[in-house]
Protein backbone atom coordinates (compact mmCIF):
# COMPACT_ATOMS: atom_id res chain seq x y z
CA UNK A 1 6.77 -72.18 -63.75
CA UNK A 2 7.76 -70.74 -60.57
CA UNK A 3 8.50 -73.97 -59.04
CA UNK A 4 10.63 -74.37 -61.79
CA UNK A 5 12.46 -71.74 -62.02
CA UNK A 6 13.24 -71.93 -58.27
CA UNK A 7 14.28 -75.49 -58.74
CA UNK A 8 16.95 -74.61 -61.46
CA UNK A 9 18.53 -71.99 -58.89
CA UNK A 10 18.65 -74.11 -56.01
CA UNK A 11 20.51 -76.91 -58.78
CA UNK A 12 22.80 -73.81 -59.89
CA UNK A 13 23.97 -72.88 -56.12
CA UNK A 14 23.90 -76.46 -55.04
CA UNK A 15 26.59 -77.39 -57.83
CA UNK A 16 28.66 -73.99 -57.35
CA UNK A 17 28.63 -74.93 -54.07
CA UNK A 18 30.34 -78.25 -54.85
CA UNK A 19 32.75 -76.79 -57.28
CA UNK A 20 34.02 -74.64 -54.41
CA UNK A 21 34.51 -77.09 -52.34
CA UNK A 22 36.38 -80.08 -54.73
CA UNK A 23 38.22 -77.01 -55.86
CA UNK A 24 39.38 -76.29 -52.25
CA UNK A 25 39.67 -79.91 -51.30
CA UNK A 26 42.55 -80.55 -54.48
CA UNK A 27 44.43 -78.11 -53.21
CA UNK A 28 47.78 -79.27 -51.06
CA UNK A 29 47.97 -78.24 -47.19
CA UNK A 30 50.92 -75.82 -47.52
CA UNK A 31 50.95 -72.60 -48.40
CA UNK A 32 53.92 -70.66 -48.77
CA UNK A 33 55.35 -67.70 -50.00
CA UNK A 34 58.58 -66.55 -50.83
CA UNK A 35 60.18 -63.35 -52.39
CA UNK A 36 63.76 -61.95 -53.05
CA UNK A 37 65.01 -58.55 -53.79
CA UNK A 38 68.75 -57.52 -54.55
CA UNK A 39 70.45 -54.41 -52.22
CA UNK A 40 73.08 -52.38 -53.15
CA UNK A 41 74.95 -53.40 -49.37
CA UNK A 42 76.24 -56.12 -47.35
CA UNK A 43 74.60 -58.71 -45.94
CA UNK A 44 75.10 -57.67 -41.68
CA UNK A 45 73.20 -54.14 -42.80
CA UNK A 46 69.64 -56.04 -43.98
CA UNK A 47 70.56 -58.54 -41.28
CA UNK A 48 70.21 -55.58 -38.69
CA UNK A 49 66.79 -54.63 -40.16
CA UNK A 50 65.21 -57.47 -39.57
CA UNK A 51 66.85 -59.23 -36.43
CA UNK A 52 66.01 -55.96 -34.45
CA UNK A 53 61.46 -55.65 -34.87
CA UNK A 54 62.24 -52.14 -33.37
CA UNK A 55 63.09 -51.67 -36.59
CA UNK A 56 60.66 -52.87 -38.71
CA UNK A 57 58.11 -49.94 -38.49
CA UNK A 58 60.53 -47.88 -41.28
CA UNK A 59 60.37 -50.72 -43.59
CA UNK A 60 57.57 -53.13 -43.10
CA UNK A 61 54.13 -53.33 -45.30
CA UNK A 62 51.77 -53.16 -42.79
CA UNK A 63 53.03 -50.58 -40.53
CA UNK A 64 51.61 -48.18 -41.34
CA UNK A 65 48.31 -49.55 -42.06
CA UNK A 66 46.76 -48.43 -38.75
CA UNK A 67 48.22 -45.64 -37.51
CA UNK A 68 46.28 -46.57 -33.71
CA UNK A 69 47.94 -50.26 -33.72
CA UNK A 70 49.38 -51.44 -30.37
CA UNK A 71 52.87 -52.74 -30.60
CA UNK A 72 54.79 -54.28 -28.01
CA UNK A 73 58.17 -55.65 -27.97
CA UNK A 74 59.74 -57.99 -24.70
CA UNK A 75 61.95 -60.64 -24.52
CA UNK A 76 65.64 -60.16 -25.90
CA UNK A 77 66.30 -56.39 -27.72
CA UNK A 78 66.97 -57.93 -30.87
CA UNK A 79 68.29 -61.79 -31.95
CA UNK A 80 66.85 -64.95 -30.72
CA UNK A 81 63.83 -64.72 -28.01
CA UNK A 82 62.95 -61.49 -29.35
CA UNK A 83 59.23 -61.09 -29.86
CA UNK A 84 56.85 -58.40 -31.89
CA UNK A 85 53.07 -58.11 -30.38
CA UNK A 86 50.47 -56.11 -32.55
CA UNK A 87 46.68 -55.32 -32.24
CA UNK A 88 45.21 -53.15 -34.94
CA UNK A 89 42.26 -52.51 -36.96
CA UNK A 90 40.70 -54.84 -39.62
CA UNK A 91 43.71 -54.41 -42.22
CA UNK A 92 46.38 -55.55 -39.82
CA UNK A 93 44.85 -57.78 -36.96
CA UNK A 94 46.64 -59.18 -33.81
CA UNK A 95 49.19 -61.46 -33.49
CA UNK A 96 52.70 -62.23 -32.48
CA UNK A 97 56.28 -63.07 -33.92
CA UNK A 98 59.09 -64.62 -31.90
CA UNK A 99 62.42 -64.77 -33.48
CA UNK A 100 63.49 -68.43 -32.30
CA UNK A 101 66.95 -68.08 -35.15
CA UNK A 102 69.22 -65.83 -36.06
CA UNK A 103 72.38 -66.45 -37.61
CA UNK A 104 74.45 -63.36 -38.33
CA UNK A 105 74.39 -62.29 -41.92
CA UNK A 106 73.00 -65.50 -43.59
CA UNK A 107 69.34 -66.29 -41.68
CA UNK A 108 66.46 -65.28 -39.08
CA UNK A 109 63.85 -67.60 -38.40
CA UNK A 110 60.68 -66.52 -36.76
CA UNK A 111 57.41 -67.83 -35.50
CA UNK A 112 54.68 -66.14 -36.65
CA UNK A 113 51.18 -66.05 -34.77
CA UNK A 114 48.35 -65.10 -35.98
CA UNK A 115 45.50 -64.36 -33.53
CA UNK A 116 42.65 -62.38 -35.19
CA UNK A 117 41.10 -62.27 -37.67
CA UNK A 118 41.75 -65.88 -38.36
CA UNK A 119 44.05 -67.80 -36.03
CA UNK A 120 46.96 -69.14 -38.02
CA UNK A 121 50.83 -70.23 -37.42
CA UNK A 122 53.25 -69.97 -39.42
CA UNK A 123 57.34 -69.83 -39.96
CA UNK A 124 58.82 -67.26 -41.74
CA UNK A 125 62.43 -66.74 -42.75
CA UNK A 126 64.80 -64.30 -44.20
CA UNK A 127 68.07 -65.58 -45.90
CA UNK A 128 70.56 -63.02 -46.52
CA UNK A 129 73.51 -64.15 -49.48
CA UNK A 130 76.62 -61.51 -50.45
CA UNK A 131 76.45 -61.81 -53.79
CA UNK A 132 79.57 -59.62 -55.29
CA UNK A 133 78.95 -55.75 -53.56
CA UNK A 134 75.40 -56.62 -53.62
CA UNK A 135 73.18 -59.23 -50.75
CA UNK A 136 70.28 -61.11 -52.26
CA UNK A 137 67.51 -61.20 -49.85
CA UNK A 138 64.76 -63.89 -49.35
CA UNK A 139 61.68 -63.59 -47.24
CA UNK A 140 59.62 -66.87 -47.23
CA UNK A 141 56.48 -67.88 -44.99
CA UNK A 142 55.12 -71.48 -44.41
CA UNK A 143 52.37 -72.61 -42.77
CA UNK A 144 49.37 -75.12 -43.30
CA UNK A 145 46.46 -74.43 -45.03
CA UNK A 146 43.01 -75.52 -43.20
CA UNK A 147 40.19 -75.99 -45.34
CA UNK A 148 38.47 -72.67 -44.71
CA UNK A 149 41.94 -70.98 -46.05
CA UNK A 150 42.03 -73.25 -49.29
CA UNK A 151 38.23 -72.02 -50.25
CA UNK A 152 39.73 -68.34 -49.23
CA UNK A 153 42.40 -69.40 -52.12
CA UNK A 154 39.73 -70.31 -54.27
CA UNK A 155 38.50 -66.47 -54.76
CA UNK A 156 42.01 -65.19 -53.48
CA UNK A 157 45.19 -66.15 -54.38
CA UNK A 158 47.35 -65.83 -51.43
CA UNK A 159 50.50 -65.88 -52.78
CA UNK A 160 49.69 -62.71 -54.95
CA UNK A 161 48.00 -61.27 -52.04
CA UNK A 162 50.95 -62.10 -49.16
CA UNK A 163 53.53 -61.80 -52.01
CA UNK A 164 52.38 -58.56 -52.70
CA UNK A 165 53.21 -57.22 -49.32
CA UNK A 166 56.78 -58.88 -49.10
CA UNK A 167 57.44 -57.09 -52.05
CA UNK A 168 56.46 -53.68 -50.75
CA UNK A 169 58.49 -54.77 -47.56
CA UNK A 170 61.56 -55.08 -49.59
CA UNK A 171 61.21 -52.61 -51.04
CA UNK A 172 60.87 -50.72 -48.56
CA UNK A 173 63.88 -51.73 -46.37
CA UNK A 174 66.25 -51.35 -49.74
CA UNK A 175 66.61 -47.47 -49.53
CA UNK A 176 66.83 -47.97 -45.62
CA UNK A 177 69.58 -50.35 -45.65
CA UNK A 178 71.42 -48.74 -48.64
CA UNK A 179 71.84 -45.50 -47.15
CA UNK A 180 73.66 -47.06 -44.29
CA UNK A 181 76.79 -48.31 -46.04
């Protein structure tokens, strides 16, 4: 009976296990996110958000998530060449972002490293579009997604998850960037 019972388990995990993984294998290699928010100003005041990382602690969604995270910034002050270094706890990690575009008032593209807790790279951009007295802005990430990230999407949907911070980012930056008109 035991033997039995023990078998049917071991059947149970062995085909949950394979469900896991043909559910991770059909997924496609790229992940990517994207979000857009309307604010109430032009387009070169959000531009000067994010092309300057000094001034991403007032706006961004994971600022403030470890108050004891180490940032560095070198390279250029703001624009192309300019790069963001953090280390923090378990909600933020460690990595790197290197602007390597910006073009004033429509676009910044920037390299995005992620070192710990899972090594990743991936490109992220903002587009910035006047749209009447309003800007429409669009933050997007890309990057490839190994197998061990597409059975993390099987439990986790990522675009909820990273979506979910853009959003807050955006939000964020909107009262910033109107009170500047």
């Amino acid at each position: 009976m035991i033997k039995k019972l023990l078998l049917a388990i071991s059947a149970i995990i062995v085909i949950a296990i394979a469900i896991i993984l043909v559910s991770a294998a059909m997924q496609g290699d790229e992940l990517k996110v994207t979000r857009s928010a309307a604010f109430n100003t032009t387009p070169d005041k959000v531009f000067e958000q994010v092309n300057d990382f000094r001034k991403w602690d007032a706006w961004s969604p994971w600022a403030k998530l470890d108050p004891n995270m180490t940032v560095t910034h070198s390279g250029a002050a703001n624009g192309v060449g300019a790069v963001h270094t953090w280390k923090g706890n378990g909600d933020v990690g460690e990595g790197k972002m290197t602007i390597n575009a910006s073009h004033p008032y429509e676009h910044i593209g920037i390299d995005l490293e992620f070192i710990a807790p899972m090594a990743a790279s991936n490109k992220t951009d903002f587009t910035f579009k006047a749209n009447g007295d309003k800007t429409d802005v669009t933050w997007t990430m890309v990057g490839k997604k190994n197998f061990i990230t597409k059975i993390f999407n099987v439990f986790f949907d990522l675009d909820k998850m990273i979506g979910a911070d853009f959003e807050k980012g955006l939000a964020q930056m909107k009262p910033i960037v109107e009170a500047t008109k």
